[in-house]
N, C-alpha and C. Protein backbone atom coordinates (compact mmCIF):
# COMPACT_ATOMS: atom_id res chain seq x y z
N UNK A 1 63.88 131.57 -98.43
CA UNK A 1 64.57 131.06 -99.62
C UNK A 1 64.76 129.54 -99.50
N UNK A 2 64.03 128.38 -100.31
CA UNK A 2 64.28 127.45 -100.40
C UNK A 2 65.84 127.22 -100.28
N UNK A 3 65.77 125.83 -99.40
CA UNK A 3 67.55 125.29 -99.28
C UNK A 3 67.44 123.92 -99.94
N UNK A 4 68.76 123.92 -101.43
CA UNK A 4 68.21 122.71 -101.70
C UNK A 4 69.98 121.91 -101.50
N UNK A 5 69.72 120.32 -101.33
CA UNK A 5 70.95 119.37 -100.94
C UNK A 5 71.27 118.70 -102.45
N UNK A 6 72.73 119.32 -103.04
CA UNK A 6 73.14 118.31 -104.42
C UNK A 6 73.56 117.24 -104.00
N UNK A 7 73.26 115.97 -104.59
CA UNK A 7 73.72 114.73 -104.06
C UNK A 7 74.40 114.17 -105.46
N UNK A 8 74.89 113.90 -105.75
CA UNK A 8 75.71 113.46 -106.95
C UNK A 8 77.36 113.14 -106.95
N UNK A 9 77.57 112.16 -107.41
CA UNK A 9 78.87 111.65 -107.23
C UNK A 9 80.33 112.34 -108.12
N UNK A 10 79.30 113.33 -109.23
CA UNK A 10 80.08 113.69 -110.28
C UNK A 10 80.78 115.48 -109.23
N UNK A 11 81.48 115.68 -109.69
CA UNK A 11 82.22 117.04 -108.87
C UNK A 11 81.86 117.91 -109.86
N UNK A 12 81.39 117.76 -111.32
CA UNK A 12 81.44 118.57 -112.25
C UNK A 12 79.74 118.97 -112.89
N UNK A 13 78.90 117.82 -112.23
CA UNK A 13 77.58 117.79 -112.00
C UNK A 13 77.51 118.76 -110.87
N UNK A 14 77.93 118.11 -109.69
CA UNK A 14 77.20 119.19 -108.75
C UNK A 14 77.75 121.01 -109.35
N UNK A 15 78.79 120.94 -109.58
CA UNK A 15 78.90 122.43 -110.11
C UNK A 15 77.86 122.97 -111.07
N UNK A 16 77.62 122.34 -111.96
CA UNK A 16 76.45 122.75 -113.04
C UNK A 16 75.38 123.00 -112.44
N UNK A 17 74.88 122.22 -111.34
CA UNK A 17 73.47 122.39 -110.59
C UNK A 17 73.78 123.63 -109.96
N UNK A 18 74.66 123.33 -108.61
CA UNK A 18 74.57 124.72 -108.23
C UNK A 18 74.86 125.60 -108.61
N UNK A 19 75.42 126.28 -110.16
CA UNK A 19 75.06 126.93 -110.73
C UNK A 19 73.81 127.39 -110.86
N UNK A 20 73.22 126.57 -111.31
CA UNK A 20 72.29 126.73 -111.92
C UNK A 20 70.83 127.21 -110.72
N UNK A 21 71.11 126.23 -109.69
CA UNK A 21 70.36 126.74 -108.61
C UNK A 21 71.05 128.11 -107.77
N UNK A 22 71.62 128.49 -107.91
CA UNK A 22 72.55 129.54 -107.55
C UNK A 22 72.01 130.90 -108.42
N UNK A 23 71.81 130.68 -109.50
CA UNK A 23 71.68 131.86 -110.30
C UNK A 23 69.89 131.96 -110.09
N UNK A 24 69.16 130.95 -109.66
CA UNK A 24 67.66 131.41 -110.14
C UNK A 24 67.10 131.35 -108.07
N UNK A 25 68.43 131.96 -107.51
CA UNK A 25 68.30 132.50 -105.73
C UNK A 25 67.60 131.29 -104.91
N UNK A 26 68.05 130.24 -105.12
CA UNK A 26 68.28 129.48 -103.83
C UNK A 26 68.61 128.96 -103.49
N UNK A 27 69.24 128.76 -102.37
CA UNK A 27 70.03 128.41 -101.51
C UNK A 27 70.64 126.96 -101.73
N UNK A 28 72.03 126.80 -101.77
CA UNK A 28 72.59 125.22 -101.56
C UNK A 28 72.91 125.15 -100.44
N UNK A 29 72.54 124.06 -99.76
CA UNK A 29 72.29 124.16 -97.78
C UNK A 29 73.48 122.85 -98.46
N UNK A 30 74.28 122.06 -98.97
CA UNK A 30 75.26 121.12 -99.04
C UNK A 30 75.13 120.53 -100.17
N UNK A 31 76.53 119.66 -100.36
CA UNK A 31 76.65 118.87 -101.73
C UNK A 31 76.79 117.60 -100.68
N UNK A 32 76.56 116.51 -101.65
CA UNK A 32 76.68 114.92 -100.93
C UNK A 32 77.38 114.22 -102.39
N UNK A 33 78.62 113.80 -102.13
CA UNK A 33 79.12 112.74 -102.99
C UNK A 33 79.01 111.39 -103.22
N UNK A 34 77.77 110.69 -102.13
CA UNK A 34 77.58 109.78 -102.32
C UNK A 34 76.52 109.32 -101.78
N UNK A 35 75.30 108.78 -102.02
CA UNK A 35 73.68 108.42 -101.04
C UNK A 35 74.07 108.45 -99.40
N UNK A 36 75.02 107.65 -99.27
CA UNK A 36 74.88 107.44 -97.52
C UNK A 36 75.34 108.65 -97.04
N UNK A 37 76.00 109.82 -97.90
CA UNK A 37 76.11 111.28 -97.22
C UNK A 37 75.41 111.83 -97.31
N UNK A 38 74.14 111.95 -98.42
CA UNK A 38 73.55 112.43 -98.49
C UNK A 38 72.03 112.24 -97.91
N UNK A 39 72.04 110.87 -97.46
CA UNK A 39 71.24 111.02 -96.00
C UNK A 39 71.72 111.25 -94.49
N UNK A 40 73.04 111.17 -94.83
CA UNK A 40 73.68 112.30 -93.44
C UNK A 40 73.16 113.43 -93.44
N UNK A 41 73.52 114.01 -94.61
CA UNK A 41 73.60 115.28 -94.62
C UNK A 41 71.82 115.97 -94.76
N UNK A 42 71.03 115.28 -95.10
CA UNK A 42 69.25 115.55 -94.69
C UNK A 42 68.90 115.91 -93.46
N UNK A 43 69.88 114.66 -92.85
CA UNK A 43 69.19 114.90 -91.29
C UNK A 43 69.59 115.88 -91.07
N UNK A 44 71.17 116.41 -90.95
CA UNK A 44 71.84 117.23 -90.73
C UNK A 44 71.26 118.74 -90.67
N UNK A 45 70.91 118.79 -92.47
CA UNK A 45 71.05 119.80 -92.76
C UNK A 45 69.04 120.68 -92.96
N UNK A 46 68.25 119.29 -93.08
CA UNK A 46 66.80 119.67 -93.44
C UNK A 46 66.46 120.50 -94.42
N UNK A 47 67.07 120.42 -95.31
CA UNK A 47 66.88 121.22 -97.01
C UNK A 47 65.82 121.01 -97.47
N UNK A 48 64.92 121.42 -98.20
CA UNK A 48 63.83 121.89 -98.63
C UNK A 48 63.55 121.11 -99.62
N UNK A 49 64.71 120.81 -99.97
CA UNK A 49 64.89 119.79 -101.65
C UNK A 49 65.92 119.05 -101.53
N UNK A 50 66.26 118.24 -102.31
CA UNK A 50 67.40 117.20 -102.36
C UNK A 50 67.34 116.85 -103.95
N UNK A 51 68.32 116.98 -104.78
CA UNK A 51 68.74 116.35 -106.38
C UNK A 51 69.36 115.40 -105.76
N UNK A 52 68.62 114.10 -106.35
CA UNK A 52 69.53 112.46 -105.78
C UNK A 52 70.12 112.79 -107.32
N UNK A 53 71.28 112.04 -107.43
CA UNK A 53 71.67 111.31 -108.91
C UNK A 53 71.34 109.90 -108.68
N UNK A 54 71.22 109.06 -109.83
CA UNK A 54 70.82 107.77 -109.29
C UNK A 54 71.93 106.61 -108.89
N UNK A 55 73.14 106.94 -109.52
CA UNK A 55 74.49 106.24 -109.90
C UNK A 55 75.34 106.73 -108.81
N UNK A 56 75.16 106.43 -108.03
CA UNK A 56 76.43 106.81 -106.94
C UNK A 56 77.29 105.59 -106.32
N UNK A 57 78.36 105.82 -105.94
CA UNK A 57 78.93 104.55 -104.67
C UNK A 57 78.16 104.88 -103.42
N UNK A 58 78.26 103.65 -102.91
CA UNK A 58 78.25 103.42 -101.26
C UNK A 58 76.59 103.32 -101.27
N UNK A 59 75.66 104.09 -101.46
CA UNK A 59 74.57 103.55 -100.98
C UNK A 59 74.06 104.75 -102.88
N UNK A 60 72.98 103.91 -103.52
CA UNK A 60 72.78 104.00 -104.87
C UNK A 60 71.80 105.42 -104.52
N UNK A 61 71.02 105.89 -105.71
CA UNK A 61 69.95 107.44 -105.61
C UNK A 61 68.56 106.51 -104.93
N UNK A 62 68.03 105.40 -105.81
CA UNK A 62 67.36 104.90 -105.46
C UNK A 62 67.36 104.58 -104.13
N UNK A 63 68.59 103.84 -103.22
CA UNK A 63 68.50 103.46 -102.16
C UNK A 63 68.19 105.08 -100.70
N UNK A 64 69.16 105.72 -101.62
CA UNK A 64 69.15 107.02 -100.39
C UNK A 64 67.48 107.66 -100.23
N UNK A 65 67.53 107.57 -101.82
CA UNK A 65 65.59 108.32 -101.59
C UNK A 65 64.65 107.16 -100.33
N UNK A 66 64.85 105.76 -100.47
CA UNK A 66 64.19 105.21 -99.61
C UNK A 66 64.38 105.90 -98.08
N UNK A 67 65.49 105.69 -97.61
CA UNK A 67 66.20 105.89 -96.54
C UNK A 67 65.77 107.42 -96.22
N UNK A 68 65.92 108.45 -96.67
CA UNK A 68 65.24 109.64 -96.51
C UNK A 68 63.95 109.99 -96.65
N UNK A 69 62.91 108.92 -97.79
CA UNK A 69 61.36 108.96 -97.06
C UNK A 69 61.32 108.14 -95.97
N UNK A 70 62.10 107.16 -95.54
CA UNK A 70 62.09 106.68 -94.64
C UNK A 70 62.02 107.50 -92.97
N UNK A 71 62.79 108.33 -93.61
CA UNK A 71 63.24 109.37 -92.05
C UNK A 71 61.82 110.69 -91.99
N UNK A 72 61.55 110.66 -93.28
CA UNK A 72 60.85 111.83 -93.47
C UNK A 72 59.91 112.02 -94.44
N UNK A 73 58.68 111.56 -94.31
CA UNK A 73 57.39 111.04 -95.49
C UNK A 73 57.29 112.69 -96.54
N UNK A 74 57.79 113.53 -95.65
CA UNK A 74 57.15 114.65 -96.53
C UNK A 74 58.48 115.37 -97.53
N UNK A 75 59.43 114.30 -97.29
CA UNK A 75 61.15 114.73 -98.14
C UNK A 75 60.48 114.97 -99.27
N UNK A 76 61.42 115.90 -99.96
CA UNK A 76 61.08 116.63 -101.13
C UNK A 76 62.08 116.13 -102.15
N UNK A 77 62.31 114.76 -103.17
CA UNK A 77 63.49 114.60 -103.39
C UNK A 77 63.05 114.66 -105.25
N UNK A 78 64.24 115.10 -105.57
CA UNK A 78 64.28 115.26 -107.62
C UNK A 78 65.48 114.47 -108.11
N UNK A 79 64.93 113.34 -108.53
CA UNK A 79 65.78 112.55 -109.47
C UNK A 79 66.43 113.09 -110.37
N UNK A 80 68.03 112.62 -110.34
CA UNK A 80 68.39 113.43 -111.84
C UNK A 80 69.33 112.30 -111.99
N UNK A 81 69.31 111.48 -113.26
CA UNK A 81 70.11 110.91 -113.73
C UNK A 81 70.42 110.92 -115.41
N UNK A 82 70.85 109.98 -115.53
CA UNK A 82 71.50 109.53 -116.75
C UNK A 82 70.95 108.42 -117.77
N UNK A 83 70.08 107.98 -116.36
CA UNK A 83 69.64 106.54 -116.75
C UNK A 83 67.69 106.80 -116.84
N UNK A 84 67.45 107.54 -117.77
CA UNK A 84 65.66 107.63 -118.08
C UNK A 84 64.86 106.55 -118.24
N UNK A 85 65.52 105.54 -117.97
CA UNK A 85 64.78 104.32 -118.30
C UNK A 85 63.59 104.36 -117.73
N UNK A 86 62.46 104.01 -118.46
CA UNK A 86 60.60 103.63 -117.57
C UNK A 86 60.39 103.28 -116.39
N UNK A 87 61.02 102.83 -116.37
CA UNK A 87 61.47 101.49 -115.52
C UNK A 87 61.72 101.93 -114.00
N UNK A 88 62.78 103.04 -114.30
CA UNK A 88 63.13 103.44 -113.01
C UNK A 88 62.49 104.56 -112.85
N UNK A 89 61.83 105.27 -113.69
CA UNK A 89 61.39 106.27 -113.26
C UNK A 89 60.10 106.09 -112.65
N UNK A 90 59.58 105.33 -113.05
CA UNK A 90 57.73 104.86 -112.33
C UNK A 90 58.50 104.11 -111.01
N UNK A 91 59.42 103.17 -110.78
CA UNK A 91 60.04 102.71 -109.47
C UNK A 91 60.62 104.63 -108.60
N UNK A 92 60.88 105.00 -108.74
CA UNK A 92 61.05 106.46 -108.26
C UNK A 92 59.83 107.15 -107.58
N UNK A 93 59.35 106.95 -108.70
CA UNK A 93 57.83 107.89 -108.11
C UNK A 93 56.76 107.18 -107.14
N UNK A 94 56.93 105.34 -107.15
CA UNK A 94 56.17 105.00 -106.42
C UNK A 94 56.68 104.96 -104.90
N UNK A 95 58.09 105.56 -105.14
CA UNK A 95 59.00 105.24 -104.05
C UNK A 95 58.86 106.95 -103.17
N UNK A 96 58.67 107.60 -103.86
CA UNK A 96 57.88 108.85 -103.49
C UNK A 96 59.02 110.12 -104.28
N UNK A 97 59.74 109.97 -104.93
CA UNK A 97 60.30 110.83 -105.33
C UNK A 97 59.21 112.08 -106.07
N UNK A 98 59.48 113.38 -106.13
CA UNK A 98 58.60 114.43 -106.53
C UNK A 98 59.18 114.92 -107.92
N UNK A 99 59.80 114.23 -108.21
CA UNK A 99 60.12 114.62 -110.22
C UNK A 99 61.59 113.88 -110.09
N UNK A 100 61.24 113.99 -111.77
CA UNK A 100 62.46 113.53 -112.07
C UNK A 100 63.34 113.93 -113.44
N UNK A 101 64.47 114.50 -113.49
CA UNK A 101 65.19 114.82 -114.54
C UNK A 101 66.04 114.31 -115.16
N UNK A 102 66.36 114.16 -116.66
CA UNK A 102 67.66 112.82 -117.41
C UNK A 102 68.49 113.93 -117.75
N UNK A 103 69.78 113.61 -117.53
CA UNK A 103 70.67 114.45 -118.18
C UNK A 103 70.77 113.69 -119.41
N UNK A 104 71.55 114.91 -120.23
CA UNK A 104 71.97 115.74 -120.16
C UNK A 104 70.83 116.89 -120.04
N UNK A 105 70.26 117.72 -119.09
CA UNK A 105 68.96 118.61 -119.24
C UNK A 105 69.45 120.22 -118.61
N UNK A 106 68.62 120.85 -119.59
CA UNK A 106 68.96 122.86 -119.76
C UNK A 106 68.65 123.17 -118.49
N UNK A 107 69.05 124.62 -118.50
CA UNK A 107 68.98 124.96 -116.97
C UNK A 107 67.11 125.25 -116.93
N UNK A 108 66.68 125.49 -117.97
CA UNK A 108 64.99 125.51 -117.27
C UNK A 108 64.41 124.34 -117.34
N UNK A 109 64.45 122.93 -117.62
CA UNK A 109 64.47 122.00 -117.31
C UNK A 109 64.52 121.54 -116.18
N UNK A 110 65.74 121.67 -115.83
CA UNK A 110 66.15 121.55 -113.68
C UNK A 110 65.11 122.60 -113.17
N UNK A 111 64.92 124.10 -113.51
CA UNK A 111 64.53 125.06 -112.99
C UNK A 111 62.98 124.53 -112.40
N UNK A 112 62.56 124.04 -113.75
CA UNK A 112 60.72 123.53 -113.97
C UNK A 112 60.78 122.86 -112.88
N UNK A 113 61.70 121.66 -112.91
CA UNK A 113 61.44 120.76 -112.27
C UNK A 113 61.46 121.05 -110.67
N UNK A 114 62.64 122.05 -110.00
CA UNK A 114 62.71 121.97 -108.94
C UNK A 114 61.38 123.37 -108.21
N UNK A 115 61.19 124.06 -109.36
CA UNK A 115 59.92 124.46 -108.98
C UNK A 115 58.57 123.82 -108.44
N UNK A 116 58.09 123.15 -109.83
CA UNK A 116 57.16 121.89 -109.39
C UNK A 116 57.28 121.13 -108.34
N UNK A 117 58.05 120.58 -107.91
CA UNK A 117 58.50 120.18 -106.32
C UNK A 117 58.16 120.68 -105.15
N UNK A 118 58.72 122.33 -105.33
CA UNK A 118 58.64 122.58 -104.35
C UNK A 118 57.53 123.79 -103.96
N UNK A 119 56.52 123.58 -105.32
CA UNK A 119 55.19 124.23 -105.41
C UNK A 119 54.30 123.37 -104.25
């Protein structure tokens, strides 16, 4: 059973996800409230997947995804923000992120996405 890491600063986001990853059977191996925990918590924990948000304190989505391909070329990470801009999403993907989702997005939306990932 895939283990995937919520990283998001919102308390009411990560509930919706793991919902949502919760109901379609797999596993939340941890939540991270902020990038620099949530590359703690990679090493830590070696989850299968990781949802960055991009807007966090202490270390940004963008910065943590570096820092975790950094540790690990084959990290499996899914953007989910707020902020869809072009801009950041082609900076994401060249940065190696494996999808990316804008909220506000349905639960088969996340579903697609964290499938495709981790196809």
């Amino acid at each position: 059973m895939p283990r995937i890491l919520i990283a998001d600063d919102s308390a009411f986001q990560r509930q919706v996800i793991k919902g949502i990853v919760s109901s379609a059977n797999y596993q939340v191996a941890g939540e991270a409230v902020n990038g620099k925990q949530a590359v703690e918590l990679y090493v830590k924990l070696a989850p299968n997947l990781v949802t960055m948000d991009m807007t966090m304190p202490e270390l940004n989505g963008i910065d943590a995804l570096k820092a975790i391909k950094a540790l690990d070329p084959k990290a499996k990470v899914l953007m989910v923000t707020a902020m869809g801009y072009q801009e950041y999403v082609i900076e994401c993907l060249q940065l190696g992120a494996s999808g990316f989702v804008v909220k506000p997005f349905t639960k088969e939306q996340l579903l697609d996405q964290i499938k495709a990932c981790l196809s």
